[in-house]
C-alpha atoms as a PDB file:
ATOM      1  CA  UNK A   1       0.000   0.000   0.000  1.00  0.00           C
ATOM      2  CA  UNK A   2       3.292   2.084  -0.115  1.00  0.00           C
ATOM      3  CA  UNK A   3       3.140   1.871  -3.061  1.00  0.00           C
ATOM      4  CA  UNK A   4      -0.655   3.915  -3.368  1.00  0.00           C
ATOM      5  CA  UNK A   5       0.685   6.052  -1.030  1.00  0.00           C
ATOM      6  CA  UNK A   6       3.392   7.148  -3.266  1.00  0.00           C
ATOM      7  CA  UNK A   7       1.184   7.255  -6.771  1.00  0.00           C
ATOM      8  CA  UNK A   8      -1.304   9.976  -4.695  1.00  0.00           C
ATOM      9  CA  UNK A   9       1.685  12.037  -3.331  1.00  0.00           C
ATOM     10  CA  UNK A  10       2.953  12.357  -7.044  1.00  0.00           C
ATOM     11  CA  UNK A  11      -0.915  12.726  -8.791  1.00  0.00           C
ATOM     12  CA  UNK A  12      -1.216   9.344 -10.203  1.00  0.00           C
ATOM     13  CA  UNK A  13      -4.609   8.864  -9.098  1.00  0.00           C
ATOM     14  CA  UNK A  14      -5.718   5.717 -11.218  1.00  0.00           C
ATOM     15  CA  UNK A  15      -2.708   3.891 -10.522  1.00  0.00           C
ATOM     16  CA  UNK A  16      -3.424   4.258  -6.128  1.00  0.00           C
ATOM     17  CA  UNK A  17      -6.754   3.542  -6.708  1.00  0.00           C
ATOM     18  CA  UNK A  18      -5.846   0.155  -8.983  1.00  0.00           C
ATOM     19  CA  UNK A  19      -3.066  -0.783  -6.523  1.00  0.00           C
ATOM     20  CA  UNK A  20      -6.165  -0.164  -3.727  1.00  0.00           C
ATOM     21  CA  UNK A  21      -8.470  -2.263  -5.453  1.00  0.00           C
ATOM     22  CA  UNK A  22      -6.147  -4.830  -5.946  1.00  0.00           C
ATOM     23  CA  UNK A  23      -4.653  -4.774  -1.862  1.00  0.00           C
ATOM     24  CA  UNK A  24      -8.552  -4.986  -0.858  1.00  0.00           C
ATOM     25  CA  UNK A  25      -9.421  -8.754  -0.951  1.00  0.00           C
ATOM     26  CA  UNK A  26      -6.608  -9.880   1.233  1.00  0.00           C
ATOM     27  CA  UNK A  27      -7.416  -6.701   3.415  1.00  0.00           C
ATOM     28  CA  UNK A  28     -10.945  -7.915   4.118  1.00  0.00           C
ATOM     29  CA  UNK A  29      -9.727 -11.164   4.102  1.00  0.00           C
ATOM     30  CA  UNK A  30      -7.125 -10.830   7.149  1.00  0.00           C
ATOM     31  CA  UNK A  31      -9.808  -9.053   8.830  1.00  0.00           C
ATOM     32  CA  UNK A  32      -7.926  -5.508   8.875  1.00  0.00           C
ATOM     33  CA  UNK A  33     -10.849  -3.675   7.906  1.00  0.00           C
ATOM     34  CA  UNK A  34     -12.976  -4.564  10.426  1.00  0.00           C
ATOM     35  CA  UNK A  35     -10.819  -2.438  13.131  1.00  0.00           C
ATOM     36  CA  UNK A  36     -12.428   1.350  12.407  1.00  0.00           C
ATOM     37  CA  UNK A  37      -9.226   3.044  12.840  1.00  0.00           C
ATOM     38  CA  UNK A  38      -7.703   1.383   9.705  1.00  0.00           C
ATOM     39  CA  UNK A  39     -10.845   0.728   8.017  1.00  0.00           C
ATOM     40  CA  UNK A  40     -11.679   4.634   7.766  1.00  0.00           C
ATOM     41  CA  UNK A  41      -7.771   5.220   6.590  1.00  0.00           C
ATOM     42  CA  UNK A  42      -8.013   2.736   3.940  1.00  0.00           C
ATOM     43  CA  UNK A  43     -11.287   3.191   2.616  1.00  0.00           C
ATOM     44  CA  UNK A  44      -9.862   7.596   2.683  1.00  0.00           C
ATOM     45  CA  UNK A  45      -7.455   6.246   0.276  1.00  0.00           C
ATOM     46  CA  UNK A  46      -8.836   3.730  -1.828  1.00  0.00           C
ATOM     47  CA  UNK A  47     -12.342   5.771  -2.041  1.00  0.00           C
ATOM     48  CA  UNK A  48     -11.247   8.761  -2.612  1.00  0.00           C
ATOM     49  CA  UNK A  49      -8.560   7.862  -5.020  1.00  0.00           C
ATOM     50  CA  UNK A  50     -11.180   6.189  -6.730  1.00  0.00           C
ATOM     51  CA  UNK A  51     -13.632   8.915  -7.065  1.00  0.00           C
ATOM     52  CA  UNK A  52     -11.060  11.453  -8.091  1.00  0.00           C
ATOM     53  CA  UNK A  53      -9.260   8.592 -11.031  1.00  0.00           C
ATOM     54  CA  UNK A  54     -12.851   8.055 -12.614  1.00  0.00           C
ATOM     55  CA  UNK A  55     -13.213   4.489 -12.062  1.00  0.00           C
ATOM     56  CA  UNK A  56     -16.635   2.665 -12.683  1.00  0.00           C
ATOM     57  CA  UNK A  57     -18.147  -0.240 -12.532  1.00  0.00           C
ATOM     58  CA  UNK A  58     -17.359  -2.677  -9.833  1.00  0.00           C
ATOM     59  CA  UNK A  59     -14.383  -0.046  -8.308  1.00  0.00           C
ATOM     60  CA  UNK A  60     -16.501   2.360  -7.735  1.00  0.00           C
ATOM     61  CA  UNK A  61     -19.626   0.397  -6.032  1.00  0.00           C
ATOM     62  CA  UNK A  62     -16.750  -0.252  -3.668  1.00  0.00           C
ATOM     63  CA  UNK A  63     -15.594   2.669  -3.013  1.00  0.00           C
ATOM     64  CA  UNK A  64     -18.812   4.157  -2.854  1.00  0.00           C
ATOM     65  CA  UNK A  65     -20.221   0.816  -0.145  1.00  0.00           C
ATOM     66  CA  UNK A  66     -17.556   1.430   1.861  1.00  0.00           C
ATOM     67  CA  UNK A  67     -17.805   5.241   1.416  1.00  0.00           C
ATOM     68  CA  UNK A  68     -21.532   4.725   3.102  1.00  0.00           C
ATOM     69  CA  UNK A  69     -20.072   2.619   5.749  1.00  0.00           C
ATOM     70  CA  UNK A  70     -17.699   4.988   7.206  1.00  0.00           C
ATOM     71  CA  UNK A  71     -20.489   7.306   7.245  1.00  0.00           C
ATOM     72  CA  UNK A  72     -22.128   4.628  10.059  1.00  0.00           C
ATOM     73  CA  UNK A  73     -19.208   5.355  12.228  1.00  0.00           C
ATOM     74  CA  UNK A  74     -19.478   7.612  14.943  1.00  0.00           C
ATOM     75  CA  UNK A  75     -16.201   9.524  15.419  1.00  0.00           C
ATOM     76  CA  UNK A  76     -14.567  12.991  13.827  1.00  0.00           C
ATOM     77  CA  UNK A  77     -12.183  11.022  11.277  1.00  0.00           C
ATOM     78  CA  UNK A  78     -14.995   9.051   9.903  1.00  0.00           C
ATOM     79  CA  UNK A  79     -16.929  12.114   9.688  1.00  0.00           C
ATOM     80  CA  UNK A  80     -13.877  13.846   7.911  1.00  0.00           C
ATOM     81  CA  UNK A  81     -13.791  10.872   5.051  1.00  0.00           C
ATOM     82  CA  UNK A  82     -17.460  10.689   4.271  1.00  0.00           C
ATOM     83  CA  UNK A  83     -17.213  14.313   3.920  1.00  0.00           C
ATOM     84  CA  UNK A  84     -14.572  14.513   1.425  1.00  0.00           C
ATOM     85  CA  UNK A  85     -16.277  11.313  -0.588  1.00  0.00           C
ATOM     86  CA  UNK A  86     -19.460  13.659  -0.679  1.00  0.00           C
ATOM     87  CA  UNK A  87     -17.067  16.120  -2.136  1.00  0.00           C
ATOM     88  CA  UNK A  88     -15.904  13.932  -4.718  1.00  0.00           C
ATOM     89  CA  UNK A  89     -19.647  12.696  -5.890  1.00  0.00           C
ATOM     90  CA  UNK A  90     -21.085  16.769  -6.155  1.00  0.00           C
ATOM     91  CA  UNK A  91     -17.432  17.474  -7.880  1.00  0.00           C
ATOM     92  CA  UNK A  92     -18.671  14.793 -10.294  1.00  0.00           C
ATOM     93  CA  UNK A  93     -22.169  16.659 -10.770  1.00  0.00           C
ATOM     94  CA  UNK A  94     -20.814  20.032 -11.161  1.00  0.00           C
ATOM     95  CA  UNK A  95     -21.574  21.516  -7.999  1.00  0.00           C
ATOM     96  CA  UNK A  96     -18.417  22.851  -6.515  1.00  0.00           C
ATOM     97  CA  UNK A  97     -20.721  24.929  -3.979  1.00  0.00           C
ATOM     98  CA  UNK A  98     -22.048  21.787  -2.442  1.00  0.00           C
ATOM     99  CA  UNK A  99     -17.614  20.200  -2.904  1.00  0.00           C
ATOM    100  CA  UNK A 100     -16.497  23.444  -0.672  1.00  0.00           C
ATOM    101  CA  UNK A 101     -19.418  22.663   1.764  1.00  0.00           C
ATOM    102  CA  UNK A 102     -18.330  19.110   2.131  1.00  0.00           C
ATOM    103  CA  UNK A 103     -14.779  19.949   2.252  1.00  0.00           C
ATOM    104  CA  UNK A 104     -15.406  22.580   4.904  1.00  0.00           C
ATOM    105  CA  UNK A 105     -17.728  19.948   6.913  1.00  0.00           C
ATOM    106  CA  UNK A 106     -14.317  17.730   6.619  1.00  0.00           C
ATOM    107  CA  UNK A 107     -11.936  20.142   7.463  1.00  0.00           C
ATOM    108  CA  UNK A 108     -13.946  21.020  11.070  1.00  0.00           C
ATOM    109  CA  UNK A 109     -14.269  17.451  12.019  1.00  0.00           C
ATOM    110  CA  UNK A 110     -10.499  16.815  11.271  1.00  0.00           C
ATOM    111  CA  UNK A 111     -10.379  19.748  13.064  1.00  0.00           C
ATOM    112  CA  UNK A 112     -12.161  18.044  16.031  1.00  0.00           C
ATOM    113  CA  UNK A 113     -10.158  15.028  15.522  1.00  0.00           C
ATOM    114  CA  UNK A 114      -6.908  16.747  16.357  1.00  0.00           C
ATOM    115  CA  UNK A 115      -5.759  16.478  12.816  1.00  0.00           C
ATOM    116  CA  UNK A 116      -4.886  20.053  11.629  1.00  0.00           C
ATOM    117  CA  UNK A 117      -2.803  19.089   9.064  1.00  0.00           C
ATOM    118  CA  UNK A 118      -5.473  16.894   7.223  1.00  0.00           C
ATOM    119  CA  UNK A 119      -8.183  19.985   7.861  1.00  0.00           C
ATOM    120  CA  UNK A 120      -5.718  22.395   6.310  1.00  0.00           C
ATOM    121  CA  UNK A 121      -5.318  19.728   3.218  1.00  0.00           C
ATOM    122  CA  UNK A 122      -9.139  20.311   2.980  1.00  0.00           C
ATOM    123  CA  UNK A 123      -8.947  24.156   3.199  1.00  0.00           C
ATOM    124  CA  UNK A 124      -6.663  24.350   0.453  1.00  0.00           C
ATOM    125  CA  UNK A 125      -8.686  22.267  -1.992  1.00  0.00           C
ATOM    126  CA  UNK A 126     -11.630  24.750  -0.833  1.00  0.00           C
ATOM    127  CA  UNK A 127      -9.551  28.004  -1.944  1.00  0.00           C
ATOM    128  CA  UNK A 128      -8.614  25.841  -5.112  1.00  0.00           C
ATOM    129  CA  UNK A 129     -12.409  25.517  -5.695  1.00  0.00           C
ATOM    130  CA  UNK A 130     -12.639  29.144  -5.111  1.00  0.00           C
ATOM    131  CA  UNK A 131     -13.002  29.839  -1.372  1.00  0.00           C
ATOM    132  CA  UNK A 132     -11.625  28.515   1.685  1.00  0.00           C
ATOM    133  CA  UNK A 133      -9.151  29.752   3.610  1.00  0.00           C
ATOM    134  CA  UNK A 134      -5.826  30.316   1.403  1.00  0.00           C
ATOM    135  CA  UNK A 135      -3.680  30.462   4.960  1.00  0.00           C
ATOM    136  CA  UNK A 136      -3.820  26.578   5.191  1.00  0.00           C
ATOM    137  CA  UNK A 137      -0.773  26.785   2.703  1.00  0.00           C
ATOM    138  CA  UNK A 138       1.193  28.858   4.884  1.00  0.00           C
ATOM    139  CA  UNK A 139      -0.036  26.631   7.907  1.00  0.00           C
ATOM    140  CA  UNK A 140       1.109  23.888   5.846  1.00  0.00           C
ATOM    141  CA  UNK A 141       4.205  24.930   5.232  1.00  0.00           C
ATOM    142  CA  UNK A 142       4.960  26.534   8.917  1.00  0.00           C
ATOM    143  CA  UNK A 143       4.566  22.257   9.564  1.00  0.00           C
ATOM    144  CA  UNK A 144       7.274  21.827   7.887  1.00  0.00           C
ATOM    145  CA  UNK A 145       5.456  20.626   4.705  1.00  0.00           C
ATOM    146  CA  UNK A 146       7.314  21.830   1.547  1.00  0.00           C
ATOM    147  CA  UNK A 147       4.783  20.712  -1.198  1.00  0.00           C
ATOM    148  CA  UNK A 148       1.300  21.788   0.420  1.00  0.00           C
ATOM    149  CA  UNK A 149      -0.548  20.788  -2.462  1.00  0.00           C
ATOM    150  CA  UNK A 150       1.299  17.344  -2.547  1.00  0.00           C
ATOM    151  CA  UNK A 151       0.389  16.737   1.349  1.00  0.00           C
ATOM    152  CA  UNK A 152      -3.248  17.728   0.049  1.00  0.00           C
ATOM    153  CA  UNK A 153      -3.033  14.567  -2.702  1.00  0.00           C
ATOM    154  CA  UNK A 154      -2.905  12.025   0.048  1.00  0.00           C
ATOM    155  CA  UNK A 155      -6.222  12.743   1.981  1.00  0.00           C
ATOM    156  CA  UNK A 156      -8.048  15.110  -1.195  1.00  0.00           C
ATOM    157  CA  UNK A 157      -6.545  13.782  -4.009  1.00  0.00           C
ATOM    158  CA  UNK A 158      -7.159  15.538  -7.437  1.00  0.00           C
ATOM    159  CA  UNK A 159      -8.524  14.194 -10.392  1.00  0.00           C
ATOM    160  CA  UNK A 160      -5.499  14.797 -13.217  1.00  0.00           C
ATOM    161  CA  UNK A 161      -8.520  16.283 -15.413  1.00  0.00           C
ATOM    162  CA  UNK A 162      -9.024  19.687 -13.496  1.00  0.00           C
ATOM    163  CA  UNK A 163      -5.966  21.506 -12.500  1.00  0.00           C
ATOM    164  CA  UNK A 164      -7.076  23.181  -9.316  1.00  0.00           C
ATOM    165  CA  UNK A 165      -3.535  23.793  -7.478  1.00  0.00           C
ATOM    166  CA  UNK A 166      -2.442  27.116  -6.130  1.00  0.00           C
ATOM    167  CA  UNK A 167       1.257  26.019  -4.387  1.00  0.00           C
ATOM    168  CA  UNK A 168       3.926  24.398  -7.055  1.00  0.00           C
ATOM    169  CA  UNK A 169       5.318  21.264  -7.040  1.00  0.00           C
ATOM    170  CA  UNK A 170       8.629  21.078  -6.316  1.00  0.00           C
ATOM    171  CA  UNK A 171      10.839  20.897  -9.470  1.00  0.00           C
ATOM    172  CA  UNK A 172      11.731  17.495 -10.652  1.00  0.00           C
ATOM    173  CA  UNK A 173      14.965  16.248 -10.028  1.00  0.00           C
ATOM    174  CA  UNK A 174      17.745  16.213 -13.324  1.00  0.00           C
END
């Protein structure tokens, strides 16, 4: 799953949400998904990923079942997830009021979760949608992140069709 990790960190969307999809059978199958902690981590990921890479068919009915079970838990970082995957489905409609609502309603409950650095990841795909709070890069950065819009990727990613950043990448490496 490193290896997810590293395709949302550098935009490859499809190719976290494949290696997901393929990880997710012996996942439910060694019972990992049935602790909430991980389960709501892993179905951030994989969902999300999912949603933002296009998939259909049979990858997204997953992403969107497990989507609606993390929305039965009861705690912030649950709350935070099903919030950005409501994101993702009105990005997918055209409503980007009803994506900055859900992005704001995920930034406060990573907020209440003690995760400021995922809520600021929210904020700044808000003020890429064209509100928000455009501070959350500075905030970001003040962390000691140096690619703000990279740290977003891993809990909002983008979908590669709809360039929304404000921060640069880094440069490549020669």
């Amino acid at each position: 799953l490193a290896s997810a990790a590293i395709a949302l960190y550098t935009g490859d969307v499809e190719r976290a949400a494949l290696d997901w999809h393929a990880s997710w059978p012996s996942l439910e199958a060694h019972g990992l998904l049935t602790l909430p902690a991980f389960r709501v981590l892993a179905v951030r990921s994989m969902a999300c990923s999912t949603l933002a890479a296009g998939l259909q068919g049979k990858p997204r009915r997953l992403a969107l079942r497990a989507l609606r079970s993390i929305g039965r838990l009861h705690f912030a970082h649950a709350r935070a997830v099903a919030a950005t995957g409501r994101a993702y489905l009105a990005l997918e409609v055209g409503r980007r009021d009803r994506a900055r609502q859900a992005l704001q309603r995920a930034a406060d409950a990573y907020d209440a979760a003690d995760a400021p650095l995922d809520a600021d990841g929210c904020r700044l795909r808000i003020a890429e949608l064209g509100g928000g709070d455009p501070a959350a890069i500075e905030r970001l950065h003040l962390a000691g992140i140096a690619a703000p819009s990279r740290w977003a990727r891993l809990g909002v990613p983008l979908s590669g069709r709809e360039d929304l950043r404000l921060s640069p990448s880094p440069p490549a490496a020669s």
